[in-house]
Every structure is written in C-alpha cells, then in structure tokens.
PDB file of N, CA and C in Angstrom:
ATOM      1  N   UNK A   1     -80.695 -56.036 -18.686  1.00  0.00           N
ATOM      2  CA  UNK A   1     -80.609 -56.848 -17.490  1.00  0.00           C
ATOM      3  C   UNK A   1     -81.763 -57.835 -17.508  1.00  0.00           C
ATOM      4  N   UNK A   2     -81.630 -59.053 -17.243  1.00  0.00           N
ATOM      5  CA  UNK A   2     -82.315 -60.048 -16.994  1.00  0.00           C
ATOM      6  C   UNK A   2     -83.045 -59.803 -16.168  1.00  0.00           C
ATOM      7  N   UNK A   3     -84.725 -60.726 -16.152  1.00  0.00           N
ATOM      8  CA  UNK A   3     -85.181 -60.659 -14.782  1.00  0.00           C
ATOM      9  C   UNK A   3     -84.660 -61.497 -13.917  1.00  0.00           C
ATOM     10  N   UNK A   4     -83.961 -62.492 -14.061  1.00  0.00           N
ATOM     11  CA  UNK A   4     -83.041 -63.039 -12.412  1.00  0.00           C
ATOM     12  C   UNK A   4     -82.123 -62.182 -12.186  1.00  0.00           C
ATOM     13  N   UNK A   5     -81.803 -61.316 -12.850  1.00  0.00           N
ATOM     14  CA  UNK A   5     -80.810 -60.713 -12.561  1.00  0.00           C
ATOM     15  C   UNK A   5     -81.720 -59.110 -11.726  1.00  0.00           C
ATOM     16  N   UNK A   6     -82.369 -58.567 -12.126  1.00  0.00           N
ATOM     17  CA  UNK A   6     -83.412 -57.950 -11.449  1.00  0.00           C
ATOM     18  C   UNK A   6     -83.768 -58.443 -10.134  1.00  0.00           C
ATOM     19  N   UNK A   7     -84.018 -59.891  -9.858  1.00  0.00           N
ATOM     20  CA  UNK A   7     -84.395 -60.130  -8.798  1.00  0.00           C
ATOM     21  C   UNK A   7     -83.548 -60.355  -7.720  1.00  0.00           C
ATOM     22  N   UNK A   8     -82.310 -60.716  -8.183  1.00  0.00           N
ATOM     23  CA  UNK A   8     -80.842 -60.933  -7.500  1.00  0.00           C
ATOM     24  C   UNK A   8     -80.810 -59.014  -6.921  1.00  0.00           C
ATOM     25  N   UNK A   9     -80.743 -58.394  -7.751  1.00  0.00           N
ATOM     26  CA  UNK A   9     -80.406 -57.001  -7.156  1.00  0.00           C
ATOM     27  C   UNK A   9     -81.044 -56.659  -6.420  1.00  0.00           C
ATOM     28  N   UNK A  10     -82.713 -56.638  -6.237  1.00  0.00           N
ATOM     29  CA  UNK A  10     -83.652 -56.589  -6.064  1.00  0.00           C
ATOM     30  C   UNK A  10     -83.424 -57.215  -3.898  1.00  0.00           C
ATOM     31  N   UNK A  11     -83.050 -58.495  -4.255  1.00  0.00           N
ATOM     32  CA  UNK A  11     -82.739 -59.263  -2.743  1.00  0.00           C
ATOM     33  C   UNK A  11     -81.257 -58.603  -2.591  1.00  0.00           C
ATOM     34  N   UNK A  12     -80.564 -58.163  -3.309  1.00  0.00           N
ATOM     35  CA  UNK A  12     -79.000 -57.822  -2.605  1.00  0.00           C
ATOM     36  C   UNK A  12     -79.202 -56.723  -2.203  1.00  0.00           C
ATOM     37  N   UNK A  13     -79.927 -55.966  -2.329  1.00  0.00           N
ATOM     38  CA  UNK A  13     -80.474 -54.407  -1.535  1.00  0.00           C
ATOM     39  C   UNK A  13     -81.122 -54.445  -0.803  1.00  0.00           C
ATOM     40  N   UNK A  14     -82.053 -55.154  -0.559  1.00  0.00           N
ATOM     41  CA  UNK A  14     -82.895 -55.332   0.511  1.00  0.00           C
ATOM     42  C   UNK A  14     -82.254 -56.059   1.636  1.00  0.00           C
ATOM     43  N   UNK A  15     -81.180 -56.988   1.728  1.00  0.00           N
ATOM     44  CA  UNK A  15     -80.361 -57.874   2.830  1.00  0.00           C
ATOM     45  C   UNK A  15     -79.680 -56.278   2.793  1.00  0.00           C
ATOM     46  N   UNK A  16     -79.017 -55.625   2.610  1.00  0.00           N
ATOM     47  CA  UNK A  16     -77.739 -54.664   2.460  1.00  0.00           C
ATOM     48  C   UNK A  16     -78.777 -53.104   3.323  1.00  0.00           C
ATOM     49  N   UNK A  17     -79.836 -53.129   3.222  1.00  0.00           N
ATOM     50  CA  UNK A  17     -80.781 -51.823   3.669  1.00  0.00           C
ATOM     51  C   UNK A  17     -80.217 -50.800   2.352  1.00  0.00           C
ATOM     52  N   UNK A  18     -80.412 -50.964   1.051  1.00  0.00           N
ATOM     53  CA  UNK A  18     -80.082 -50.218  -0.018  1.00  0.00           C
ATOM     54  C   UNK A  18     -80.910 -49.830  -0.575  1.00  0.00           C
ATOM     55  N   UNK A  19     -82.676 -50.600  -0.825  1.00  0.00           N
ATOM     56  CA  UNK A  19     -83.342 -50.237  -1.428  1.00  0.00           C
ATOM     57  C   UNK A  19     -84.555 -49.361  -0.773  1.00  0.00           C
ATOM     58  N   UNK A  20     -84.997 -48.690  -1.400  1.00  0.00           N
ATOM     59  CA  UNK A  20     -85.863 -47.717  -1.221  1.00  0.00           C
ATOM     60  C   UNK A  20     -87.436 -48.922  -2.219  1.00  0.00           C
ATOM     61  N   UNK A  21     -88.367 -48.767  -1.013  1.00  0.00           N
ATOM     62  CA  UNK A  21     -89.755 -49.062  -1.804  1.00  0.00           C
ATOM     63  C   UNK A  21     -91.121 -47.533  -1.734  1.00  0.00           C
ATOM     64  N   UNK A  22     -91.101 -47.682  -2.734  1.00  0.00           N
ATOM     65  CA  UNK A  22     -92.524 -46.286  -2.943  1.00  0.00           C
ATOM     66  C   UNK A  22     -92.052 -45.194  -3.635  1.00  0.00           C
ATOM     67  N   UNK A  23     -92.892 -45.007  -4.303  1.00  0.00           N
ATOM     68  CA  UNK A  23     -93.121 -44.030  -5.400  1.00  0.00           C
ATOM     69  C   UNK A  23     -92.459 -42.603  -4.580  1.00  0.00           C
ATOM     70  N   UNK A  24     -93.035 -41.725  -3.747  1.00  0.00           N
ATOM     71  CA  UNK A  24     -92.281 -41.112  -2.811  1.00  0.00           C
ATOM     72  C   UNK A  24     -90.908 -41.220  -2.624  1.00  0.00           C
ATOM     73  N   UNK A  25     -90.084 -41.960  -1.881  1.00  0.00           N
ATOM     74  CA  UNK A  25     -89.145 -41.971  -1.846  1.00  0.00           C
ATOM     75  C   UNK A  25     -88.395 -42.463  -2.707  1.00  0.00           C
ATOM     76  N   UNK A  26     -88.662 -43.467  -3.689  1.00  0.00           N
ATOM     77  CA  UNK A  26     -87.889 -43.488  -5.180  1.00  0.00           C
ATOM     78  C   UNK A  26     -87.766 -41.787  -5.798  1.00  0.00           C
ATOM     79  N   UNK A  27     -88.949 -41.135  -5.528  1.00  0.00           N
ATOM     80  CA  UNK A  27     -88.481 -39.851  -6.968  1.00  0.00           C
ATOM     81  C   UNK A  27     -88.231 -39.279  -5.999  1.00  0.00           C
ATOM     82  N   UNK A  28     -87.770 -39.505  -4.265  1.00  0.00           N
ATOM     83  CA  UNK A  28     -87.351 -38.020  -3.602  1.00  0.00           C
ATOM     84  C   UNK A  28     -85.379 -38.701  -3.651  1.00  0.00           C
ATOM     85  N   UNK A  29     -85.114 -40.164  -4.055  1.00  0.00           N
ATOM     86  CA  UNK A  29     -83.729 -40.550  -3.687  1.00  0.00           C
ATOM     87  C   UNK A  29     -83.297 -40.026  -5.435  1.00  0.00           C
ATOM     88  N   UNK A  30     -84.129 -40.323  -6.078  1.00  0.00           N
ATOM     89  CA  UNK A  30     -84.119 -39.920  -7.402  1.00  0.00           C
ATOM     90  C   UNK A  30     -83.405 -38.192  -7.688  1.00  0.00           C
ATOM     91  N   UNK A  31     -84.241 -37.542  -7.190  1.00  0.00           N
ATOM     92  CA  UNK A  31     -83.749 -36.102  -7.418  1.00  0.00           C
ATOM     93  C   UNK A  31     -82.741 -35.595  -6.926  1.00  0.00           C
ATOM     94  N   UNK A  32     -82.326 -36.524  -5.431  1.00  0.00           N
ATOM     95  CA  UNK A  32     -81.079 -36.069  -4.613  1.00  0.00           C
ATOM     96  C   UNK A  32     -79.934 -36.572  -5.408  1.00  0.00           C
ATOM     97  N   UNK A  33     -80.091 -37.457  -6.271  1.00  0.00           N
ATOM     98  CA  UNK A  33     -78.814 -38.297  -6.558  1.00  0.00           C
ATOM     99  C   UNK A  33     -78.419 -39.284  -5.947  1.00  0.00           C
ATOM    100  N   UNK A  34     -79.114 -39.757  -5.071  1.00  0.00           N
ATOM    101  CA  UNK A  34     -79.055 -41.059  -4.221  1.00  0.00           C
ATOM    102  C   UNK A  34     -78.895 -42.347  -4.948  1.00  0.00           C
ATOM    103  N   UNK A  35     -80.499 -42.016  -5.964  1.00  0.00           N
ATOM    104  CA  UNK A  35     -80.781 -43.658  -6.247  1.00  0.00           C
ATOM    105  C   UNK A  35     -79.728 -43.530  -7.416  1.00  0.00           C
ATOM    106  N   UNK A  36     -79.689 -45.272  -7.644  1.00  0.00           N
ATOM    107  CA  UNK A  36     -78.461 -45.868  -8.611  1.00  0.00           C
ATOM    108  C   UNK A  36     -79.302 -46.706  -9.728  1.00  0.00           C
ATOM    109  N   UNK A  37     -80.347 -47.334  -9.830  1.00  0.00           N
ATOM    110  CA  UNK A  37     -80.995 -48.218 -10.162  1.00  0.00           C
ATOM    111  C   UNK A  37     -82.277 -48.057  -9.669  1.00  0.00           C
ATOM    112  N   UNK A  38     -83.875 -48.078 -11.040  1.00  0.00           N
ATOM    113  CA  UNK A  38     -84.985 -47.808 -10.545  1.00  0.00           C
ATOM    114  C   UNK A  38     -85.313 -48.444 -11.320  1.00  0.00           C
ATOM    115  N   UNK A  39     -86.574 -48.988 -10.629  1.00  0.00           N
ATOM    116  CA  UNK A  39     -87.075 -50.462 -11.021  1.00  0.00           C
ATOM    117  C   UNK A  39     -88.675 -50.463 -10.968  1.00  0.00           C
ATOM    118  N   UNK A  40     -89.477 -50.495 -12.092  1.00  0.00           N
ATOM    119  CA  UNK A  40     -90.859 -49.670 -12.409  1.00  0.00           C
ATOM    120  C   UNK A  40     -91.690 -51.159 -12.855  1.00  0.00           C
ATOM    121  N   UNK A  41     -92.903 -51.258 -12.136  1.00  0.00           N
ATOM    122  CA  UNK A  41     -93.815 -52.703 -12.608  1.00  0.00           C
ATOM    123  C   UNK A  41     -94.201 -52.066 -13.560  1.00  0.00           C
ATOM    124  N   UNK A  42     -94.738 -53.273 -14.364  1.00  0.00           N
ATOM    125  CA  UNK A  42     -95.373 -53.418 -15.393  1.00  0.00           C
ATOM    126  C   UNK A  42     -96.540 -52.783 -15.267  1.00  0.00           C
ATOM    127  N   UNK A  43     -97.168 -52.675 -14.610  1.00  0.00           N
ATOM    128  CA  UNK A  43     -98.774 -51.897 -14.310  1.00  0.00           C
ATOM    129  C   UNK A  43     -98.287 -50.791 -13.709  1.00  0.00           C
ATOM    130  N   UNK A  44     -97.523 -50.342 -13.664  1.00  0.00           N
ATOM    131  CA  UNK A  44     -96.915 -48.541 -13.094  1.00  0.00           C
ATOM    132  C   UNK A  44     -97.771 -47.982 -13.910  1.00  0.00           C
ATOM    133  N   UNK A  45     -98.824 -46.812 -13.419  1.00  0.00           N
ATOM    134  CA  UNK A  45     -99.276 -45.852 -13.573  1.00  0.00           C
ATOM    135  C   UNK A  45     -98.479 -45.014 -15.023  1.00  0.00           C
ATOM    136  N   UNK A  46     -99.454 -44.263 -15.981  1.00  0.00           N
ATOM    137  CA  UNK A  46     -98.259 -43.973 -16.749  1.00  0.00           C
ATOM    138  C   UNK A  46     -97.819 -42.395 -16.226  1.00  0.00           C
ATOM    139  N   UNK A  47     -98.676 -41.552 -15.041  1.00  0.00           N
ATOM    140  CA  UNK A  47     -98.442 -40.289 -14.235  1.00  0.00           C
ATOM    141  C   UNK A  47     -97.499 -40.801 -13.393  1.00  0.00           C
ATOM    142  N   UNK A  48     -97.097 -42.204 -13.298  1.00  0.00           N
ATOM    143  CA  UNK A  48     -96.092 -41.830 -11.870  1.00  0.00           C
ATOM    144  C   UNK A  48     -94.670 -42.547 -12.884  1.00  0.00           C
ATOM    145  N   UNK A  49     -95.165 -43.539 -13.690  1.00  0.00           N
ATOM    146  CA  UNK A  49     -93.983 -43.474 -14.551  1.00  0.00           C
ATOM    147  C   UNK A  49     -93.280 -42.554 -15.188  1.00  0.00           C
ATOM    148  N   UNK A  50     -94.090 -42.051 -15.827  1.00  0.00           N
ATOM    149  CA  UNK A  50     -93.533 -40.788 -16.816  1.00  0.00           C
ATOM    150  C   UNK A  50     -92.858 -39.737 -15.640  1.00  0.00           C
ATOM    151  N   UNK A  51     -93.032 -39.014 -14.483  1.00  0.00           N
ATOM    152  CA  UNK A  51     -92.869 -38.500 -13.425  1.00  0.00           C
ATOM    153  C   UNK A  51     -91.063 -39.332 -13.058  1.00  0.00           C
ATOM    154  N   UNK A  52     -91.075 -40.212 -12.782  1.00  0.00           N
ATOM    155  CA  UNK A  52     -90.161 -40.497 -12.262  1.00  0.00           C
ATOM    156  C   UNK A  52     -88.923 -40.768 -13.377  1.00  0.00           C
ATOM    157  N   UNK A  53     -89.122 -41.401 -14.786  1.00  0.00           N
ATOM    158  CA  UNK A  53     -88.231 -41.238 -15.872  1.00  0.00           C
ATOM    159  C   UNK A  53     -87.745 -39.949 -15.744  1.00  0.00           C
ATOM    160  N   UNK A  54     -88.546 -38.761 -16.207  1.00  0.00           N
ATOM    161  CA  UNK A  54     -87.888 -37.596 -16.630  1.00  0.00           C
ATOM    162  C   UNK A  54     -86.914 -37.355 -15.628  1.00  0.00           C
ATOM    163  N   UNK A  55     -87.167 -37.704 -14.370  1.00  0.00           N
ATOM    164  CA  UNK A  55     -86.042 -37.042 -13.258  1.00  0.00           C
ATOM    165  C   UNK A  55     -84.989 -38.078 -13.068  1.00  0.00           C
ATOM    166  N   UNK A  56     -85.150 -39.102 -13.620  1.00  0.00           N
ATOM    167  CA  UNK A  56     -84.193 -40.086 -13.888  1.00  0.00           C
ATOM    168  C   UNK A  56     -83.117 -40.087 -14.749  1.00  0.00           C
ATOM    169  N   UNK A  57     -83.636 -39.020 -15.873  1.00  0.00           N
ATOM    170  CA  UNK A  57     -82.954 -39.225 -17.377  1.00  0.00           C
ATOM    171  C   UNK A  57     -82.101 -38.093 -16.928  1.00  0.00           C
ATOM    172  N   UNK A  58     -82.703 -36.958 -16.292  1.00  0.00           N
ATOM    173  CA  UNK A  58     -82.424 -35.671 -15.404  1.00  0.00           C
ATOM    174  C   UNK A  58     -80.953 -36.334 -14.936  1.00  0.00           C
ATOM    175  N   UNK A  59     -80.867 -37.024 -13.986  1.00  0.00           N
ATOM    176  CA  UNK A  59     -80.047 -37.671 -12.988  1.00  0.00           C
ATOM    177  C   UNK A  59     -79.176 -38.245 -13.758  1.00  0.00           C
ATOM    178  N   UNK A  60     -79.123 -38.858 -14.134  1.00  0.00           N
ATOM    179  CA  UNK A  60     -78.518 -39.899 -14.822  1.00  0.00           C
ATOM    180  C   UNK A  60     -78.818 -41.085 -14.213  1.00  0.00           C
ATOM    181  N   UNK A  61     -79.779 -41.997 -13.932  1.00  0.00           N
ATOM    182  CA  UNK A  61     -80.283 -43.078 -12.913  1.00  0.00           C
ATOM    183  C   UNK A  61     -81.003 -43.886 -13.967  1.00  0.00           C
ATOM    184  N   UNK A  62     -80.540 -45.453 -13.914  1.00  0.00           N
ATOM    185  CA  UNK A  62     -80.843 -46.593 -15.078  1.00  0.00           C
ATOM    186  C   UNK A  62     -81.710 -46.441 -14.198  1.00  0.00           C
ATOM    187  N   UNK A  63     -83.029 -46.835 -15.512  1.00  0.00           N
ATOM    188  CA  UNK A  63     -84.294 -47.018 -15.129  1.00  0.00           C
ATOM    189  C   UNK A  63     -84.679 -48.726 -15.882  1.00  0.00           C
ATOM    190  N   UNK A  64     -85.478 -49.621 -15.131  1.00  0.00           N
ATOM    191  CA  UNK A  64     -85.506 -51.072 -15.378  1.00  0.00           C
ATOM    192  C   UNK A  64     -86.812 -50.899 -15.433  1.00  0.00           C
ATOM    193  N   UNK A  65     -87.736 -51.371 -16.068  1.00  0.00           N
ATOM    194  CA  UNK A  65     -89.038 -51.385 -16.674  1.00  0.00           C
ATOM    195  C   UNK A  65     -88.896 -53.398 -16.478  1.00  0.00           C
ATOM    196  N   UNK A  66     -89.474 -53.525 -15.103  1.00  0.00           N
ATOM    197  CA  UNK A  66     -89.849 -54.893 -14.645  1.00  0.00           C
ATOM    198  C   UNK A  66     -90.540 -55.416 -15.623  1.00  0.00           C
ATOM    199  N   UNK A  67     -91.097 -56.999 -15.789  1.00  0.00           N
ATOM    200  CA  UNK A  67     -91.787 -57.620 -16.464  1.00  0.00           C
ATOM    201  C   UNK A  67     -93.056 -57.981 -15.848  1.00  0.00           C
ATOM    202  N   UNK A  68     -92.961 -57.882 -14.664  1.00  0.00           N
ATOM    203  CA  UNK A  68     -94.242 -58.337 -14.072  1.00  0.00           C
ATOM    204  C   UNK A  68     -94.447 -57.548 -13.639  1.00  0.00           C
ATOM    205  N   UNK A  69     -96.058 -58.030 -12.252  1.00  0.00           N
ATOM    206  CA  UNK A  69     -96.921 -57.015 -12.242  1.00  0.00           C
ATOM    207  C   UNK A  69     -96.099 -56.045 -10.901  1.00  0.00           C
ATOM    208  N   UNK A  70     -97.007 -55.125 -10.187  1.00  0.00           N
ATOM    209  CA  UNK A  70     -97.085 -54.626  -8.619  1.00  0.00           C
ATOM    210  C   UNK A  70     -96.913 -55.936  -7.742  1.00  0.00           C
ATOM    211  N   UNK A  71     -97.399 -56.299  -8.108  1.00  0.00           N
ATOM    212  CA  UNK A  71     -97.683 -57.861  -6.764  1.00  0.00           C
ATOM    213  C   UNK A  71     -96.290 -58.456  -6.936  1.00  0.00           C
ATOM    214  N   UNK A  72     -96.717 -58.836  -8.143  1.00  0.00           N
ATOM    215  CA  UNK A  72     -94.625 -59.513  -8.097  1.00  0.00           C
ATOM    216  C   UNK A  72     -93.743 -58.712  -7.477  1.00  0.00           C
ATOM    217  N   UNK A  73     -93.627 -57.498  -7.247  1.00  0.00           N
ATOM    218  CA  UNK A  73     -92.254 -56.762  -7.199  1.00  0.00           C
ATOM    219  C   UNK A  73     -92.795 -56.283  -5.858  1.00  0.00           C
ATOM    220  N   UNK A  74     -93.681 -56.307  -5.171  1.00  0.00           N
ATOM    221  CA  UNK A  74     -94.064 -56.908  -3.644  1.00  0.00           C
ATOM    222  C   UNK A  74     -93.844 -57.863  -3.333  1.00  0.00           C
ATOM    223  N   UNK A  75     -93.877 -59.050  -3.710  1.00  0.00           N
ATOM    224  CA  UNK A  75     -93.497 -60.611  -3.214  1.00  0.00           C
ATOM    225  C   UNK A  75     -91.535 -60.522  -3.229  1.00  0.00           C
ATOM    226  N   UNK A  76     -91.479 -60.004  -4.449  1.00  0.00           N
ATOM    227  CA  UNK A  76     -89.616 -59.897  -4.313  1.00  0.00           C
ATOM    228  C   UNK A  76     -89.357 -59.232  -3.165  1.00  0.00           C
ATOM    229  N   UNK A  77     -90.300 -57.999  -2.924  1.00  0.00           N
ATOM    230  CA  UNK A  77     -89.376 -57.240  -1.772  1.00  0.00           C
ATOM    231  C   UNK A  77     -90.060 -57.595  -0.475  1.00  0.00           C
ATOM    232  N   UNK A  78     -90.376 -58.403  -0.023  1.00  0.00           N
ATOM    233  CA  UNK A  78     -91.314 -59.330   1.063  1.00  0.00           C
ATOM    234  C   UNK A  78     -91.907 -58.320   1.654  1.00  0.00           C
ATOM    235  N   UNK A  79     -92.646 -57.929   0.440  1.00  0.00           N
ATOM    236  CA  UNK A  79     -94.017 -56.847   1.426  1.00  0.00           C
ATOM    237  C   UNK A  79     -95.539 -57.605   0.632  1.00  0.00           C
ATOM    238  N   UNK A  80     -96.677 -57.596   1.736  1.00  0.00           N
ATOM    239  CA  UNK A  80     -97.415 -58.004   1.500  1.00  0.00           C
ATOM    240  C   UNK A  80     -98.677 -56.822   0.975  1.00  0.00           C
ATOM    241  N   UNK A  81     -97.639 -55.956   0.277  1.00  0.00           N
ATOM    242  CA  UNK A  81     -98.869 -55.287  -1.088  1.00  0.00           C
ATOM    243  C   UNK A  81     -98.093 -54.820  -2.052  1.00  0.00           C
ATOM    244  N   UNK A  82     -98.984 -54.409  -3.056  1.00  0.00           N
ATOM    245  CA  UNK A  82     -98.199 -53.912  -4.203  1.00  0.00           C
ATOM    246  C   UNK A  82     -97.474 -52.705  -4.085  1.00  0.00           C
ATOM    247  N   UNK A  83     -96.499 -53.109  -5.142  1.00  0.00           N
ATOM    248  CA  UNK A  83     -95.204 -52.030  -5.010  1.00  0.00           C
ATOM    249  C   UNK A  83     -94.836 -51.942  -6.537  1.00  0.00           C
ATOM    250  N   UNK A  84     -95.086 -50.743  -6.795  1.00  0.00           N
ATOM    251  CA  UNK A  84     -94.913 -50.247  -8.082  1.00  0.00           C
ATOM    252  C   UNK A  84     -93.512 -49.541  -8.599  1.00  0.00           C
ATOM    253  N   UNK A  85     -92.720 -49.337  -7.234  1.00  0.00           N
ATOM    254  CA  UNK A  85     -91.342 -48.690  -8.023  1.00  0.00           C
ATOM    255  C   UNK A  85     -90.128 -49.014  -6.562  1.00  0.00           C
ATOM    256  N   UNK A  86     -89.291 -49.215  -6.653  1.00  0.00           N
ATOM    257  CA  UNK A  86     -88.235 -49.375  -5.759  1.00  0.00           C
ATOM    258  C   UNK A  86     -87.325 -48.807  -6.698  1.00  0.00           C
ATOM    259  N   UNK A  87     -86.157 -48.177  -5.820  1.00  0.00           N
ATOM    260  CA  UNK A  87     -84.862 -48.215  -6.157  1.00  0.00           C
ATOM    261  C   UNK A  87     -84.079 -48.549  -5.213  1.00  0.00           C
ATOM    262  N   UNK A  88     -82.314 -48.662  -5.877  1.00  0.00           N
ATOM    263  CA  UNK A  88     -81.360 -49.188  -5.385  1.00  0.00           C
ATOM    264  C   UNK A  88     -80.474 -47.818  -4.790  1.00  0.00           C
ATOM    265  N   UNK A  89     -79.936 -47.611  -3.917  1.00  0.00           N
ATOM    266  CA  UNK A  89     -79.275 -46.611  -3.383  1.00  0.00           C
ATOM    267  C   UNK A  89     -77.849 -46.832  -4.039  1.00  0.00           C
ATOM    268  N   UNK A  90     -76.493 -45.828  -3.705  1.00  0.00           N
ATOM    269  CA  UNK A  90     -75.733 -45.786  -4.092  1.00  0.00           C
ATOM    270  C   UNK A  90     -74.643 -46.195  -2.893  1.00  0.00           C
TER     271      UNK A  90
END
C-alpha cells in the first residue's frame, strides 16, 4: 500500500469513527479481533512494535509499517501529538 493510499485510509476512518489512536487500544482492538488494518510510525518503539505484530500475526490483522515519523501520523489523524500506532476497525 502506498503512502497516499495510507493516508486516504487513514482520513476515511477517522470521518467514519473507525479508527482507533494509541498503543492501548490498537493491541486491546487487536486481540479482540476488532482491528482490520494497523498502522505503526517509523520511530515506533521496537517493545511496542514487536508487542503489537506478534498479536497481529496471532489475529490475522495487516500490519502497515508507515514511512514517516509519530508527528506525521499525528498531523494525519488531527491530533496535536505524536501517535505511534492507530488502527482501522472492522
């Protein structure tokens, strides 16, 4: 997946109330089977990355390894701090 295409999903979940922002509730929508799509910055921690893959791979839940930083993927989701993992609900 592209990053416009990342960022398109990124705004179509957030207009829709689909996405989940924070580490927390990404690996708690994660384990339920909720999330559909998880979306990890580039500066993700490698304890909260590695943490949230395995229960991903667990799940069966595409995992997107962003190109940019925390800040970027805060500015996409119009929050004014960094955000290191969102997902997309089902």
């Amino acid at each position: 997946m592209t990053e416009k295409n990342v960022d398109a999903v990124i705004k179509t979940a957030l207009t829709t109330d689909k996405l989940l922002i924070g580490t927390n509730k990404v690996l708690k929508a994660v384990k339920l089977g909720k999330a559909e799509i998880v979306v990890l910055a580039s500066n993700c921690s490698d304890l909260i990355r590695n943490d949230i893959m395995s229960s991903a791979k667990l799940s069966g839940v595409e995992i997107i390894n962003y190109e940019k930083n925390a800040r970027n993927l805060g500015a996409i989701c119009k929050k004014e701090f960094t955000v290191v993992s969102v997902c997309t609900l089902k």
